[in-house]
PDB file of N, CA and C in Angstrom:
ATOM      1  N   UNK A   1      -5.763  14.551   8.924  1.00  0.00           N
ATOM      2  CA  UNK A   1      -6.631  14.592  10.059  1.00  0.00           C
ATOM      3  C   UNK A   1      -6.426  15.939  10.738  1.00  0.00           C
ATOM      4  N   UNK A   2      -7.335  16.429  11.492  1.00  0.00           N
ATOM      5  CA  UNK A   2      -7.231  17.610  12.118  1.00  0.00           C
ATOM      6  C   UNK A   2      -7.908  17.821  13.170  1.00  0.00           C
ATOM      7  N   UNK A   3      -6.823  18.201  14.010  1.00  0.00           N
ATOM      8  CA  UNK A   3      -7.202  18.355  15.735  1.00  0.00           C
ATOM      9  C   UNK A   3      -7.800  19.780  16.284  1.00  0.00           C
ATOM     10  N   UNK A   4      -8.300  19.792  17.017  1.00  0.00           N
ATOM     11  CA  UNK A   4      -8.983  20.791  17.615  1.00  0.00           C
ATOM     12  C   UNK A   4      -7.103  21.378  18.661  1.00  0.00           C
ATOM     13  N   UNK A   5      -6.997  22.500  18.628  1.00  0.00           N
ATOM     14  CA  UNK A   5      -5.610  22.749  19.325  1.00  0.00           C
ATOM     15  C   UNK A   5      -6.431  23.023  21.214  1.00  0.00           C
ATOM     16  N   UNK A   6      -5.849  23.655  21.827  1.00  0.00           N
ATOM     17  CA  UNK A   6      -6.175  24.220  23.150  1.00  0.00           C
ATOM     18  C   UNK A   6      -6.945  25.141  23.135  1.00  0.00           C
ATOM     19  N   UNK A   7      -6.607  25.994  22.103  1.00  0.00           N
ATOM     20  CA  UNK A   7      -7.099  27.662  21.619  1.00  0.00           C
ATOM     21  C   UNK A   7      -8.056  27.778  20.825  1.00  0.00           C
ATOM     22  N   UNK A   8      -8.443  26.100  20.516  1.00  0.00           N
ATOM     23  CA  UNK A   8      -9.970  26.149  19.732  1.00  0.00           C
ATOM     24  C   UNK A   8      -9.597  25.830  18.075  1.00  0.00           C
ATOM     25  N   UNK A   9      -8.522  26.687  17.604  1.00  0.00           N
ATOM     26  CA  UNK A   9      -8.485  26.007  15.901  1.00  0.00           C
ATOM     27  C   UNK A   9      -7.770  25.164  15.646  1.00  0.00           C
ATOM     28  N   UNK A  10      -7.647  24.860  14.641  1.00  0.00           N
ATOM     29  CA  UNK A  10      -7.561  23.390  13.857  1.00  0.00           C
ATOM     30  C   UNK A  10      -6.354  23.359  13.656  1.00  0.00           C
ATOM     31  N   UNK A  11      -5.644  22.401  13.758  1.00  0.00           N
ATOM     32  CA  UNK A  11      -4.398  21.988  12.926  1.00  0.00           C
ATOM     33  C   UNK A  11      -3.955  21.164  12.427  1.00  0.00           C
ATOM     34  N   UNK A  12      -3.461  20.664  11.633  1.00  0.00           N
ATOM     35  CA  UNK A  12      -3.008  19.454  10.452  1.00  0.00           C
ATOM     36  C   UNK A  12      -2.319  18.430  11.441  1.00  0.00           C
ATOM     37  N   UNK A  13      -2.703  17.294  11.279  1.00  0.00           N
ATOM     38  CA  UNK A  13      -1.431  16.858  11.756  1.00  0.00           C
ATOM     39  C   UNK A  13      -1.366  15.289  10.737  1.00  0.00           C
ATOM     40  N   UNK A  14      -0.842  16.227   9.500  1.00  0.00           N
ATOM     41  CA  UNK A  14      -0.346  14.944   8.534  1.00  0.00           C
ATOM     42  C   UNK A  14       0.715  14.268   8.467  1.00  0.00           C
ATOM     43  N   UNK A  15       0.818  13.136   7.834  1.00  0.00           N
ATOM     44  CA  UNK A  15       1.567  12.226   8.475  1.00  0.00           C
ATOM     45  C   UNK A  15       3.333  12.915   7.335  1.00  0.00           C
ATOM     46  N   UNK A  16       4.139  12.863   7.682  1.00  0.00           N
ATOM     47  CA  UNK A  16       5.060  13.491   7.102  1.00  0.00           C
ATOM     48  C   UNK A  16       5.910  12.631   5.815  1.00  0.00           C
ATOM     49  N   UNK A  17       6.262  13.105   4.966  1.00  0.00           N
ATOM     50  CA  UNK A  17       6.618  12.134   4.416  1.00  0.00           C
ATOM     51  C   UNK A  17       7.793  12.622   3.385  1.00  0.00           C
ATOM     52  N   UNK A  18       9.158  12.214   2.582  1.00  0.00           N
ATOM     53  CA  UNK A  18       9.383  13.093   1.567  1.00  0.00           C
ATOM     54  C   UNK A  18       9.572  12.715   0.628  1.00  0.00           C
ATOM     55  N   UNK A  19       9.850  13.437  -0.414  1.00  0.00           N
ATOM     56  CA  UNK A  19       9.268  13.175  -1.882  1.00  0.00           C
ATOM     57  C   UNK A  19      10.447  12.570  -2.308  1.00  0.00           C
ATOM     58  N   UNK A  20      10.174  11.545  -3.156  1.00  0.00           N
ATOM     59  CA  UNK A  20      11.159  10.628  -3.795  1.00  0.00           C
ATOM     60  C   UNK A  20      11.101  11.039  -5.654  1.00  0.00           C
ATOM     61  N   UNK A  21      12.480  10.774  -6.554  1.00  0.00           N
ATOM     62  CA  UNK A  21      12.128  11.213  -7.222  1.00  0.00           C
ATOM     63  C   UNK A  21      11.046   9.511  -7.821  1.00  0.00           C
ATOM     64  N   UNK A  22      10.571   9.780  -9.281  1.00  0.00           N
ATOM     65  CA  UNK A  22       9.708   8.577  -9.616  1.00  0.00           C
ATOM     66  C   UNK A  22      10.682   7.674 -10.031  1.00  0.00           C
ATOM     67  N   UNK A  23      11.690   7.515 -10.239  1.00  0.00           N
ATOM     68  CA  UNK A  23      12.506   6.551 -10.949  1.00  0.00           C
ATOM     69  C   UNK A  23      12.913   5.380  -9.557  1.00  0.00           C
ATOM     70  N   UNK A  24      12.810   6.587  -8.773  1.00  0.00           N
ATOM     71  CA  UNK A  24      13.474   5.517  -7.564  1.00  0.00           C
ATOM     72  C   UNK A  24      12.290   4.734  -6.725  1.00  0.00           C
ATOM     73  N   UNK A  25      11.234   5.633  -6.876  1.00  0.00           N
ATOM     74  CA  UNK A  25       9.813   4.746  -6.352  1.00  0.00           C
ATOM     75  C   UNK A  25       9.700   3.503  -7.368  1.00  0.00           C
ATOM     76  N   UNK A  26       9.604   3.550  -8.768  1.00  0.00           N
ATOM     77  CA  UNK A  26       9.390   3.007  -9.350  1.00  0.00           C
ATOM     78  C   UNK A  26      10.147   1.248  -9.399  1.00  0.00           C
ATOM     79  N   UNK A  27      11.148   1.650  -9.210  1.00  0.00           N
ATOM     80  CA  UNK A  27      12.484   0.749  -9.030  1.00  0.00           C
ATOM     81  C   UNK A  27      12.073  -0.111  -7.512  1.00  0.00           C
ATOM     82  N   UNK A  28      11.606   0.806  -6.221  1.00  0.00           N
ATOM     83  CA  UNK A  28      10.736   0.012  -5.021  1.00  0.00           C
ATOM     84  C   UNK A  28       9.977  -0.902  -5.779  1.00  0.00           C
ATOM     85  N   UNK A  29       8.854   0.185  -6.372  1.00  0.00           N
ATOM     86  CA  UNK A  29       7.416  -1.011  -6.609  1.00  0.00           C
ATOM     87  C   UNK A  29       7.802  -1.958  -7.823  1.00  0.00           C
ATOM     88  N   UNK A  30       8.282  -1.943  -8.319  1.00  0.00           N
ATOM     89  CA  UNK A  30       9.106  -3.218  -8.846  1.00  0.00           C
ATOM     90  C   UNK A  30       9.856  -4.341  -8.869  1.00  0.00           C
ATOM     91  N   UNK A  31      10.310  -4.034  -7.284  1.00  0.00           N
ATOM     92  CA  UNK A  31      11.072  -5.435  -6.835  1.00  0.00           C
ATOM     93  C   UNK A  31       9.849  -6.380  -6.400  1.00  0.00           C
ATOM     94  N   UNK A  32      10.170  -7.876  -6.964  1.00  0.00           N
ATOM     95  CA  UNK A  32       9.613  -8.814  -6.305  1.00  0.00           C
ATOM     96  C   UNK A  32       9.121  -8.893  -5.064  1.00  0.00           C
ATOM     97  N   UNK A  33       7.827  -9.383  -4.579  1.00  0.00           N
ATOM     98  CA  UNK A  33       7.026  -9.245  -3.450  1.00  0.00           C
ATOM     99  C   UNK A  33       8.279 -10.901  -2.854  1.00  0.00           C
ATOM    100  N   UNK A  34       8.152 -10.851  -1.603  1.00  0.00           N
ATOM    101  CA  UNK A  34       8.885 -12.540  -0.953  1.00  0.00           C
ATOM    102  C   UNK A  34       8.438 -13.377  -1.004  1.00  0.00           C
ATOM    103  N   UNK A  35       8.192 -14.573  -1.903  1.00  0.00           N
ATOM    104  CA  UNK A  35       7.367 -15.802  -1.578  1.00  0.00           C
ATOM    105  C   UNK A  35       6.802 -16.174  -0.313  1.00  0.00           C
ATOM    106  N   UNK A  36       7.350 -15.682   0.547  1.00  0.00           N
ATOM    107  CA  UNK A  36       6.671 -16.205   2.055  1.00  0.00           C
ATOM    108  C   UNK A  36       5.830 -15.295   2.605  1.00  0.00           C
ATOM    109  N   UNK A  37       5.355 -14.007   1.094  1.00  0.00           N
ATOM    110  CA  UNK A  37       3.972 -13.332   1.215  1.00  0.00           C
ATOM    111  C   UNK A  37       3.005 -13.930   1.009  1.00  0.00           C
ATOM    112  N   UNK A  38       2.953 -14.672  -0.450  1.00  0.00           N
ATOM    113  CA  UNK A  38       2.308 -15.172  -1.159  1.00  0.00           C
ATOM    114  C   UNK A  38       1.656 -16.503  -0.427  1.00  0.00           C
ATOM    115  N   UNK A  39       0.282 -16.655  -0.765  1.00  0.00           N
ATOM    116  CA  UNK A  39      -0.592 -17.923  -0.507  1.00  0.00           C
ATOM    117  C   UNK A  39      -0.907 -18.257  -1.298  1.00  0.00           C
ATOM    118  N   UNK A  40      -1.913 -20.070  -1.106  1.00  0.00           N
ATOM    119  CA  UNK A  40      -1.779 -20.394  -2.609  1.00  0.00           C
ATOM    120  C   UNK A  40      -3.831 -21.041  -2.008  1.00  0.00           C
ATOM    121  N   UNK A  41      -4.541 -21.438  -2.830  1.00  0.00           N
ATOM    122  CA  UNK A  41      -5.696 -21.670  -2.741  1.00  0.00           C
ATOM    123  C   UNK A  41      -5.899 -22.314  -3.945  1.00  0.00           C
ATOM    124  N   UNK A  42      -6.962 -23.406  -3.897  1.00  0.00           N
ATOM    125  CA  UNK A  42      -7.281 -23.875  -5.011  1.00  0.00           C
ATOM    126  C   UNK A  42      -8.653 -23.535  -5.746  1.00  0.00           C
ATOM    127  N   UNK A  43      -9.030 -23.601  -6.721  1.00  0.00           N
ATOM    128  CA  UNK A  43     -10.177 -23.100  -7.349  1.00  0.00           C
ATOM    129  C   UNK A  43     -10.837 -24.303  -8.187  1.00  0.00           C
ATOM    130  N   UNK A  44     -11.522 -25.502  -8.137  1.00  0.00           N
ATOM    131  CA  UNK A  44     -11.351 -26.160  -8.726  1.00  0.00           C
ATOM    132  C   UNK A  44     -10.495 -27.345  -8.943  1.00  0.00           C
ATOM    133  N   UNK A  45      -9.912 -27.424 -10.037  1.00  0.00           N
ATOM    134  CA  UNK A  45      -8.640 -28.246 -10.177  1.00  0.00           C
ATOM    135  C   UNK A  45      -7.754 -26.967 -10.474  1.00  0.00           C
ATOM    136  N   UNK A  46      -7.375 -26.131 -10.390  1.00  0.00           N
ATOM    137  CA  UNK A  46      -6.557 -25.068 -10.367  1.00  0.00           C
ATOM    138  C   UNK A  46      -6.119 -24.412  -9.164  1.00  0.00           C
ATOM    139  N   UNK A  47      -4.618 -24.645  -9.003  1.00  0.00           N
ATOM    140  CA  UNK A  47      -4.583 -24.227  -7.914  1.00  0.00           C
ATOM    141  C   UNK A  47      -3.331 -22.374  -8.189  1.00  0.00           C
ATOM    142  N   UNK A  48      -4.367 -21.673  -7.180  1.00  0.00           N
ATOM    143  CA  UNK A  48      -4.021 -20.366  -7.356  1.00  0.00           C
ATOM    144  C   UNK A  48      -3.048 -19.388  -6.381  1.00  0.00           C
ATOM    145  N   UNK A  49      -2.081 -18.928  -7.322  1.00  0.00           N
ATOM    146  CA  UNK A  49      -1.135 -18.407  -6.001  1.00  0.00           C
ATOM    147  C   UNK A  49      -1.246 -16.871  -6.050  1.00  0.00           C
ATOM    148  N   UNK A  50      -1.657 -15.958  -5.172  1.00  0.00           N
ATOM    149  CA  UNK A  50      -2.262 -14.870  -4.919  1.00  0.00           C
ATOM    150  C   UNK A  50      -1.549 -13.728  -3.316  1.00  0.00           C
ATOM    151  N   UNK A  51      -1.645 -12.995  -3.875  1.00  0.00           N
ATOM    152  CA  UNK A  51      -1.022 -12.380  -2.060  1.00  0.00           C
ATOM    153  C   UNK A  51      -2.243 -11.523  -1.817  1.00  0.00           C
ATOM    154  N   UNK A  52      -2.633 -11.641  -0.535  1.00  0.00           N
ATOM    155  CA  UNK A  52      -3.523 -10.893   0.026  1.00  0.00           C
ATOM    156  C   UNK A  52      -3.383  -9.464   0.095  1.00  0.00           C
ATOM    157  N   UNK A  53      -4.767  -8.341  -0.524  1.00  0.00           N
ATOM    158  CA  UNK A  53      -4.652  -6.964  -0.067  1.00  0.00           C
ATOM    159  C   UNK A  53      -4.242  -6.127   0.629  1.00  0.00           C
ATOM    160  N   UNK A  54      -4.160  -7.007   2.134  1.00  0.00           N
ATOM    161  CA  UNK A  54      -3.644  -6.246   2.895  1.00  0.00           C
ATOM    162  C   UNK A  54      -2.076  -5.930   2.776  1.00  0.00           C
ATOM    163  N   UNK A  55      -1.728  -6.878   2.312  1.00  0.00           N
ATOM    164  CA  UNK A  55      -0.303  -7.471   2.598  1.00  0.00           C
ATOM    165  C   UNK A  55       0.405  -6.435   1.549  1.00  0.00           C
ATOM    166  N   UNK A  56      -0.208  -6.273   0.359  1.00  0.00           N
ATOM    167  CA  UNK A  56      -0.571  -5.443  -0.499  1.00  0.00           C
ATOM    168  C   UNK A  56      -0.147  -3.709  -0.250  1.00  0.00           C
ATOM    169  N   UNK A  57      -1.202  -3.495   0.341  1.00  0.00           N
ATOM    170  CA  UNK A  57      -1.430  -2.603   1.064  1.00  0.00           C
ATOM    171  C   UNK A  57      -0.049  -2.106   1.923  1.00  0.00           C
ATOM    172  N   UNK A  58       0.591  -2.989   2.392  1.00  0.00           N
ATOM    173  CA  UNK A  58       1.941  -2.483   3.550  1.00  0.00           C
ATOM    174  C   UNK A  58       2.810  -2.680   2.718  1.00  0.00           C
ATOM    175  N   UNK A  59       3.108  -2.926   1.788  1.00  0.00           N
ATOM    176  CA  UNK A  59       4.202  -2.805   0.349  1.00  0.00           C
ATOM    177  C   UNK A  59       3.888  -1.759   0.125  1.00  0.00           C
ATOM    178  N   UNK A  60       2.889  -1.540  -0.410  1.00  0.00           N
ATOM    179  CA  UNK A  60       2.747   0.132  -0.677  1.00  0.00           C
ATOM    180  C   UNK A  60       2.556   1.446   0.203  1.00  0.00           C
ATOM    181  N   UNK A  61       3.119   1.134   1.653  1.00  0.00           N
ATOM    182  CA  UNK A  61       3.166   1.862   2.351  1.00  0.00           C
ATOM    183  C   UNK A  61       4.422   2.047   2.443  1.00  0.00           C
ATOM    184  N   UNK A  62       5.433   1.123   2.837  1.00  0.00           N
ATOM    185  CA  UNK A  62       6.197   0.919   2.803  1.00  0.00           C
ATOM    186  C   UNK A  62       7.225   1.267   1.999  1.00  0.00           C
ATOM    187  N   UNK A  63       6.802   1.190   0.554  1.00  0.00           N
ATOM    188  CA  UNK A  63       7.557   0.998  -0.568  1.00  0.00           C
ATOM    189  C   UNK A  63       7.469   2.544  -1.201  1.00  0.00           C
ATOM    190  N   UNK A  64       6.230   2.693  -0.757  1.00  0.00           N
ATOM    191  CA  UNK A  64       6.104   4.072  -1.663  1.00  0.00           C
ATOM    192  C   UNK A  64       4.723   4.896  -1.060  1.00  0.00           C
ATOM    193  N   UNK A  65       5.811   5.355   0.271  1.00  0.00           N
ATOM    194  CA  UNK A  65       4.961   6.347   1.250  1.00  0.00           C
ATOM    195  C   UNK A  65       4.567   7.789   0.628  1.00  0.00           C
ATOM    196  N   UNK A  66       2.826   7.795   1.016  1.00  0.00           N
ATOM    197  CA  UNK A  66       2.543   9.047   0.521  1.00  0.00           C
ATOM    198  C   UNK A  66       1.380   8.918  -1.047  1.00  0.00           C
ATOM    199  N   UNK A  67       2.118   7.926  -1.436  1.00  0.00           N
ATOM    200  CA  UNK A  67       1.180   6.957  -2.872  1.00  0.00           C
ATOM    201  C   UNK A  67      -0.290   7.054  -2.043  1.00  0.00           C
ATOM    202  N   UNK A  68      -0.963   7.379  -3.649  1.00  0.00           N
ATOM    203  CA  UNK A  68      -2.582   7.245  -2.644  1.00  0.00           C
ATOM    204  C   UNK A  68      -2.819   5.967  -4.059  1.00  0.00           C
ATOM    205  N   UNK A  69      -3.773   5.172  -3.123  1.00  0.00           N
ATOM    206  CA  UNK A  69      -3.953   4.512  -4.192  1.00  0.00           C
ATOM    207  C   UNK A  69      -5.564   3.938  -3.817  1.00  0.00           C
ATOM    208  N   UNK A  70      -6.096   3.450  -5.172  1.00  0.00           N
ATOM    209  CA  UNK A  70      -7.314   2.562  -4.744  1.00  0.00           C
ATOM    210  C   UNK A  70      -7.553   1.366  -4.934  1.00  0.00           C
ATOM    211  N   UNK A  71      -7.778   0.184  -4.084  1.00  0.00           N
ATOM    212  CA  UNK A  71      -8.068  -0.845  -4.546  1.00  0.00           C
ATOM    213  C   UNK A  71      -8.981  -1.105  -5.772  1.00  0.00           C
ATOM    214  N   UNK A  72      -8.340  -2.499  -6.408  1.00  0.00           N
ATOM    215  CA  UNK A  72      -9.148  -3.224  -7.545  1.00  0.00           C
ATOM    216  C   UNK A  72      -9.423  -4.258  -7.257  1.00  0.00           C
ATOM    217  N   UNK A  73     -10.829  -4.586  -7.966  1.00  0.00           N
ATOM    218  CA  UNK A  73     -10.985  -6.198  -7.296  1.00  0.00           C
ATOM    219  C   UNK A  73     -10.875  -6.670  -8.709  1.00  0.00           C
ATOM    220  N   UNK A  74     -10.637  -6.394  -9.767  1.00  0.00           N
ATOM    221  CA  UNK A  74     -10.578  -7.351 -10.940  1.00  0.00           C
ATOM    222  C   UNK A  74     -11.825  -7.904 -11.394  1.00  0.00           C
ATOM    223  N   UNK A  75     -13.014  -7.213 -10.688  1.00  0.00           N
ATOM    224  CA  UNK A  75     -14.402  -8.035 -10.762  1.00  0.00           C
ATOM    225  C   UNK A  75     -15.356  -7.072 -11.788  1.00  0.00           C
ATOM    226  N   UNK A  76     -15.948  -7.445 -12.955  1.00  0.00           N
ATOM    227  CA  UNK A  76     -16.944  -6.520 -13.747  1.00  0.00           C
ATOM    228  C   UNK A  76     -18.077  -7.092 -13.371  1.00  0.00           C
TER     229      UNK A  76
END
């Protein structure tokens, strides 16, 4: 994002972050999410256990700041 300063030009003001090597991110996004993320819904006679995007979303903020990523919906 970028702010207008006092003096009229622009300046960054990104969010800071530092670089991890990949083995150790990797090892984050790999641990088990907590069951008491997870919800469960039924579909039918099938019942489905799923964690919500958002929730999603703050694991991977969390876990591995700086990651750009894009959602999938799994849908063709």
């Amino acid at each position: 994002m970028l702010k207008t300063s006092t003096n009229g030009t622009q300046a960054s003001s990104a969010i800071k972050f530092s670089l991890r090597p990949t083995a150790e991110t990797l090892a984050d996004l790999s641990r088990p999410i907590d069951p008491r993320h997870l919800k469960t819904r039924k579909q039918g006679t099938t019942t489905l256990t799923y964690c919500p995007w958002n929730t999603i979303a703050r694991h991977l903020h969390h876990r591995a700041p700086g990651l750009r990523w894009v959602p999938f919906t799994g849908q063709s």
